[in-house]
N, C-alpha and C. Protein backbone atom coordinates (compact mmCIF):
# COMPACT_ATOMS: atom_id res chain seq x y z
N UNK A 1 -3.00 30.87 13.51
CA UNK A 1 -2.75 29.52 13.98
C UNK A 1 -1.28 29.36 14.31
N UNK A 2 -0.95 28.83 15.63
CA UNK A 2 0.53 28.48 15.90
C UNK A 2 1.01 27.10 15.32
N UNK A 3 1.32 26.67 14.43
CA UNK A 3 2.12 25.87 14.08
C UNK A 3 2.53 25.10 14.85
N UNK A 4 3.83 25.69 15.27
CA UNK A 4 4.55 25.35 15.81
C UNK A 4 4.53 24.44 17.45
N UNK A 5 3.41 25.68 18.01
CA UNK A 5 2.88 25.41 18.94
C UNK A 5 2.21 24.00 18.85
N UNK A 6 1.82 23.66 17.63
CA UNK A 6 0.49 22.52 17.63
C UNK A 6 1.47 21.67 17.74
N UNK A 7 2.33 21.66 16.96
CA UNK A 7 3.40 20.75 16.52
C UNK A 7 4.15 19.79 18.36
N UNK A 8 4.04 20.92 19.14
CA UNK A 8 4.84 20.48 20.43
C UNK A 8 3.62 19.77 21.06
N UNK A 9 2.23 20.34 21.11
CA UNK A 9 1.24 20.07 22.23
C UNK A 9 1.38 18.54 22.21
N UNK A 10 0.90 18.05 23.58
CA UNK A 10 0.29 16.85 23.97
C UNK A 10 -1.27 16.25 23.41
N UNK A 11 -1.60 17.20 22.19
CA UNK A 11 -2.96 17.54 21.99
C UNK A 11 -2.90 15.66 20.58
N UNK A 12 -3.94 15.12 21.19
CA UNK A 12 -4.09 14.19 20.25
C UNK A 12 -5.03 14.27 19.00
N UNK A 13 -5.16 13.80 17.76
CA UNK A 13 -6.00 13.54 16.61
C UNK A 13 -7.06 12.90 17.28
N UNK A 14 -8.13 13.27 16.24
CA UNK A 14 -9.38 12.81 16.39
C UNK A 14 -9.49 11.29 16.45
N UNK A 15 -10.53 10.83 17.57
CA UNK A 15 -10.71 9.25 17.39
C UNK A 15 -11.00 8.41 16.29
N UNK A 16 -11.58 9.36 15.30
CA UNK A 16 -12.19 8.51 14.13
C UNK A 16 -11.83 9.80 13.13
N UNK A 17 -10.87 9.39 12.29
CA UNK A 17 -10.11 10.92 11.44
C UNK A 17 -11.25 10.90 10.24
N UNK A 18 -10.99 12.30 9.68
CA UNK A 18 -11.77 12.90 8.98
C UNK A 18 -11.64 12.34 7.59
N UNK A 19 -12.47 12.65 6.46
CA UNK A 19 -12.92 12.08 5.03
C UNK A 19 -11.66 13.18 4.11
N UNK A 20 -10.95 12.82 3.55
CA UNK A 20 -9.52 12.80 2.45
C UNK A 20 -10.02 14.48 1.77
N UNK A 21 -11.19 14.07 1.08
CA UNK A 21 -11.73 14.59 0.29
C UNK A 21 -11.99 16.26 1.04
N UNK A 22 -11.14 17.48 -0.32
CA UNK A 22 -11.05 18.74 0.24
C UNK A 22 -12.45 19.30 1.27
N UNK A 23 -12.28 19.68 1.68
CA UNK A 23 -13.44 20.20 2.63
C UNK A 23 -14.30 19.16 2.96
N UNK A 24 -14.22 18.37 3.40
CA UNK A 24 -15.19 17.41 3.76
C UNK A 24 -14.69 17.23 5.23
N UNK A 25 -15.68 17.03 6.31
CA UNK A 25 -14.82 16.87 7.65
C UNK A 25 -16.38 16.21 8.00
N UNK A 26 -16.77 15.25 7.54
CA UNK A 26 -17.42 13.65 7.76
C UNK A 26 -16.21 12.96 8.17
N UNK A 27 -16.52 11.62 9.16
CA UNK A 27 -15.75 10.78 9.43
C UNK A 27 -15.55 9.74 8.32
N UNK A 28 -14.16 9.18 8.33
CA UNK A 28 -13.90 8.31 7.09
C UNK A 28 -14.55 7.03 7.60
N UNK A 29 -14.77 6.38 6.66
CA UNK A 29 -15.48 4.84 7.50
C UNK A 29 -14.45 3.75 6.14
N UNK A 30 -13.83 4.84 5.45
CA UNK A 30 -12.96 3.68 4.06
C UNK A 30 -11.64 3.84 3.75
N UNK A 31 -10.90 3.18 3.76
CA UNK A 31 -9.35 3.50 3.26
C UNK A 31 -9.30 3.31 2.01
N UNK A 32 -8.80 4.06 0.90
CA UNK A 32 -8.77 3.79 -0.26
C UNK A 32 -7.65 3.87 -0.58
N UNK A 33 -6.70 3.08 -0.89
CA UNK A 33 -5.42 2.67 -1.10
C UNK A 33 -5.27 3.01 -2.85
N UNK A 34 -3.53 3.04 -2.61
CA UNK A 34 -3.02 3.64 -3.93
C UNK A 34 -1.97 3.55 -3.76
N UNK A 35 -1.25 3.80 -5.33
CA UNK A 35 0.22 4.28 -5.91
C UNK A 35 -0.32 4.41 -7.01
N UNK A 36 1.32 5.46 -7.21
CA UNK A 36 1.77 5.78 -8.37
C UNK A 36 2.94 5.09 -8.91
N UNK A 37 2.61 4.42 -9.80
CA UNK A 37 3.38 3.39 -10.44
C UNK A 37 4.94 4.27 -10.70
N UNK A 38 4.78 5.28 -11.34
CA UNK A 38 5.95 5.95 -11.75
C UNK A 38 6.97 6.40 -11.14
N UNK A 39 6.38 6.23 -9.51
CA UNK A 39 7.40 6.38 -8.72
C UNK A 39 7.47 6.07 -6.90
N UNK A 40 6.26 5.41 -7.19
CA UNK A 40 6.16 4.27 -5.91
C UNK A 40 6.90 2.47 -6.13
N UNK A 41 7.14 1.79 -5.46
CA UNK A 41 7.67 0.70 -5.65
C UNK A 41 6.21 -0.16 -5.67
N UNK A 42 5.95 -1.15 -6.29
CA UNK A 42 4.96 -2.12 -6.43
C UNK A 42 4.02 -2.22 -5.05
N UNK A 43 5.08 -2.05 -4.35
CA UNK A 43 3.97 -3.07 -3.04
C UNK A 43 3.53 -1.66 -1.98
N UNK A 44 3.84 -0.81 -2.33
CA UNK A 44 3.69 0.69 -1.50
C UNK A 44 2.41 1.10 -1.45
N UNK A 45 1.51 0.90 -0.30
CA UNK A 45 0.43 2.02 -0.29
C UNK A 45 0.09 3.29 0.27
N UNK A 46 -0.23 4.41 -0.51
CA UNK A 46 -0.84 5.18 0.19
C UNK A 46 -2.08 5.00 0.24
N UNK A 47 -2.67 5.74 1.34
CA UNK A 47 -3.84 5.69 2.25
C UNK A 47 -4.66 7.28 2.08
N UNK A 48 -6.21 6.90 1.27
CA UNK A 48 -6.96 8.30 1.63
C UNK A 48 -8.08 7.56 2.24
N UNK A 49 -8.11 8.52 3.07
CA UNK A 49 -9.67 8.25 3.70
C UNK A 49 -10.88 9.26 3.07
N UNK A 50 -11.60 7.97 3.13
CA UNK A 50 -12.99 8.14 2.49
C UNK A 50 -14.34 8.39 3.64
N UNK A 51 -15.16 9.72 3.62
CA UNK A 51 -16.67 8.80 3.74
C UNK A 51 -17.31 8.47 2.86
N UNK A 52 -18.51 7.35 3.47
CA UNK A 52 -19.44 7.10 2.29
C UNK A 52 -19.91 7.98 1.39
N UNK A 53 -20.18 9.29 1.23
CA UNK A 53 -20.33 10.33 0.67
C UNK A 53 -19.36 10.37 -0.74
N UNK A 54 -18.28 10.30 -0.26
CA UNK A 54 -17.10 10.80 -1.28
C UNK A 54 -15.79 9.60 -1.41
N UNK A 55 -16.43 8.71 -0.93
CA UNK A 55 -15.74 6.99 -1.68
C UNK A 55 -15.76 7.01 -2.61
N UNK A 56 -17.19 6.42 -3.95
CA UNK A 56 -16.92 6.59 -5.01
C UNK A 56 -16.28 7.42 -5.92
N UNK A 57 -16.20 8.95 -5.23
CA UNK A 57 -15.77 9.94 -6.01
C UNK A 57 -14.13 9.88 -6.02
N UNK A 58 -13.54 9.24 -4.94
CA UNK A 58 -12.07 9.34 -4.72
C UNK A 58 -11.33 7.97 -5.01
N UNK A 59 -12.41 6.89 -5.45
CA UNK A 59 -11.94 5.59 -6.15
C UNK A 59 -12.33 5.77 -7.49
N UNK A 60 -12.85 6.93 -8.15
CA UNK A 60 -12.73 6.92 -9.74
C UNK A 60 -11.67 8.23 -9.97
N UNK A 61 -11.59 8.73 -8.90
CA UNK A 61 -10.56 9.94 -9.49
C UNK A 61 -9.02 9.69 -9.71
N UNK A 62 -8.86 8.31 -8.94
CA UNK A 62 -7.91 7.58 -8.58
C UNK A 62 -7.49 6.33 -9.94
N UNK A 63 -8.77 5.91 -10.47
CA UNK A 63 -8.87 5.06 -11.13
C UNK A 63 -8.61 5.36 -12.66
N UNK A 64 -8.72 6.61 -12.90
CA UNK A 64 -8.44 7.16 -14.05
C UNK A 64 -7.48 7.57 -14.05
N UNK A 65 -6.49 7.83 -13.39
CA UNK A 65 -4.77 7.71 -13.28
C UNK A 65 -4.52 6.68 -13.39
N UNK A 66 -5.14 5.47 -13.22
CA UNK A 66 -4.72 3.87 -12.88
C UNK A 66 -3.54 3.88 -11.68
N UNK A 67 -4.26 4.66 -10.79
CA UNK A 67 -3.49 4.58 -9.38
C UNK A 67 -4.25 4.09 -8.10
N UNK A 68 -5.11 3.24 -8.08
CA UNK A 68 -6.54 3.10 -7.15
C UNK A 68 -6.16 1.37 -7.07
N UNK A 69 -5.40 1.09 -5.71
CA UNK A 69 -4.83 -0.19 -5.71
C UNK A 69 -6.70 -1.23 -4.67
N UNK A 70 -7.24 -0.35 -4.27
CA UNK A 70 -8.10 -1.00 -3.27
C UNK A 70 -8.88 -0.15 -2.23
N UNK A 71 -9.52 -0.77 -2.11
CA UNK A 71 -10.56 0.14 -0.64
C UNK A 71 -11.43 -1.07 0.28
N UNK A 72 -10.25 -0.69 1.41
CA UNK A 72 -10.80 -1.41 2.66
C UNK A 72 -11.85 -0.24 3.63
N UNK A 73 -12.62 -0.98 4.61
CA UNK A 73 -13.37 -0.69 5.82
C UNK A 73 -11.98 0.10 6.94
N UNK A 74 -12.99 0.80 7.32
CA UNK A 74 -12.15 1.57 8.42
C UNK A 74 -11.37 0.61 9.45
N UNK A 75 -12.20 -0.19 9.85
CA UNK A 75 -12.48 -1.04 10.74
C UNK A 75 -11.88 -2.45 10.55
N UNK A 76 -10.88 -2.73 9.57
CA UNK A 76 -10.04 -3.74 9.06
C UNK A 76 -8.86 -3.71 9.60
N UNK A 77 -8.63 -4.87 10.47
CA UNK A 77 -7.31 -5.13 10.96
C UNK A 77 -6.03 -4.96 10.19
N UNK A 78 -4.95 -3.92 10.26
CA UNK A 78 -4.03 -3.51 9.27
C UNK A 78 -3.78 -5.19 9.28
N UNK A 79 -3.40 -5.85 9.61
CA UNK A 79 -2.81 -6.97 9.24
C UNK A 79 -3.60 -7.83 8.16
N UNK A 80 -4.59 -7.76 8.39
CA UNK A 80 -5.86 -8.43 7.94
C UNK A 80 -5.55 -7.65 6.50
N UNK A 81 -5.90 -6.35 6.58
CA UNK A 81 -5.98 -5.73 5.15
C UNK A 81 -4.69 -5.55 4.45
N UNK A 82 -3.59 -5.27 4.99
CA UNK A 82 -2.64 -5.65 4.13
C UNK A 82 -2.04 -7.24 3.77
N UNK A 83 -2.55 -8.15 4.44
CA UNK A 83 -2.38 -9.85 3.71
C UNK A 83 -3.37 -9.51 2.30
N UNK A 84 -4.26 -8.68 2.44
CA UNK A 84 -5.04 -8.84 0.86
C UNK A 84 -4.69 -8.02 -0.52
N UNK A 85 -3.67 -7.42 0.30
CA UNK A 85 -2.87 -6.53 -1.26
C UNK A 85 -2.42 -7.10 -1.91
């Protein structure tokens, strides 16, 4: 694989990106939001994408760190979904 090469192309990401979860390449249909308290600032999210498949599995793996701030729809206006954090 060229790296580098990928890195320059005009080549765009998929229309509907893939599910977070290792080897899984289902489309995400969920954002499952997070931090780490210990060294994120309060209001900081990161973003995994979920499919329905492997949502629940990546909002309890999350949740037992007590790092699992929320899980919106794919399909949620960033504005929309971040007024609800």
């Amino acid at each position: 694989m060229d790296l580098l090469g990928a890195l320059s192309s005009d080549q765009q990401g998929p229309d509907i990106p893939p599910c977070s979860r290792k080897g899984c390449t289902a489309h995400a249909a969920w954002q499952v939001k997070w931090n780490n308290p210990k060294i994120h600032n309060p209001e900081r999210r990161k973003v995994w994408l979920a499919c329905d498949d492997h949502r629940e599995w990546l909002e309890n793996f999350l949740k037992a760190r007590l790092f699992w701030r929320s899980t919106e729809p794919m399909n949620t206006p960033a504005g929309e979904a971040e007024a609800r954090l």
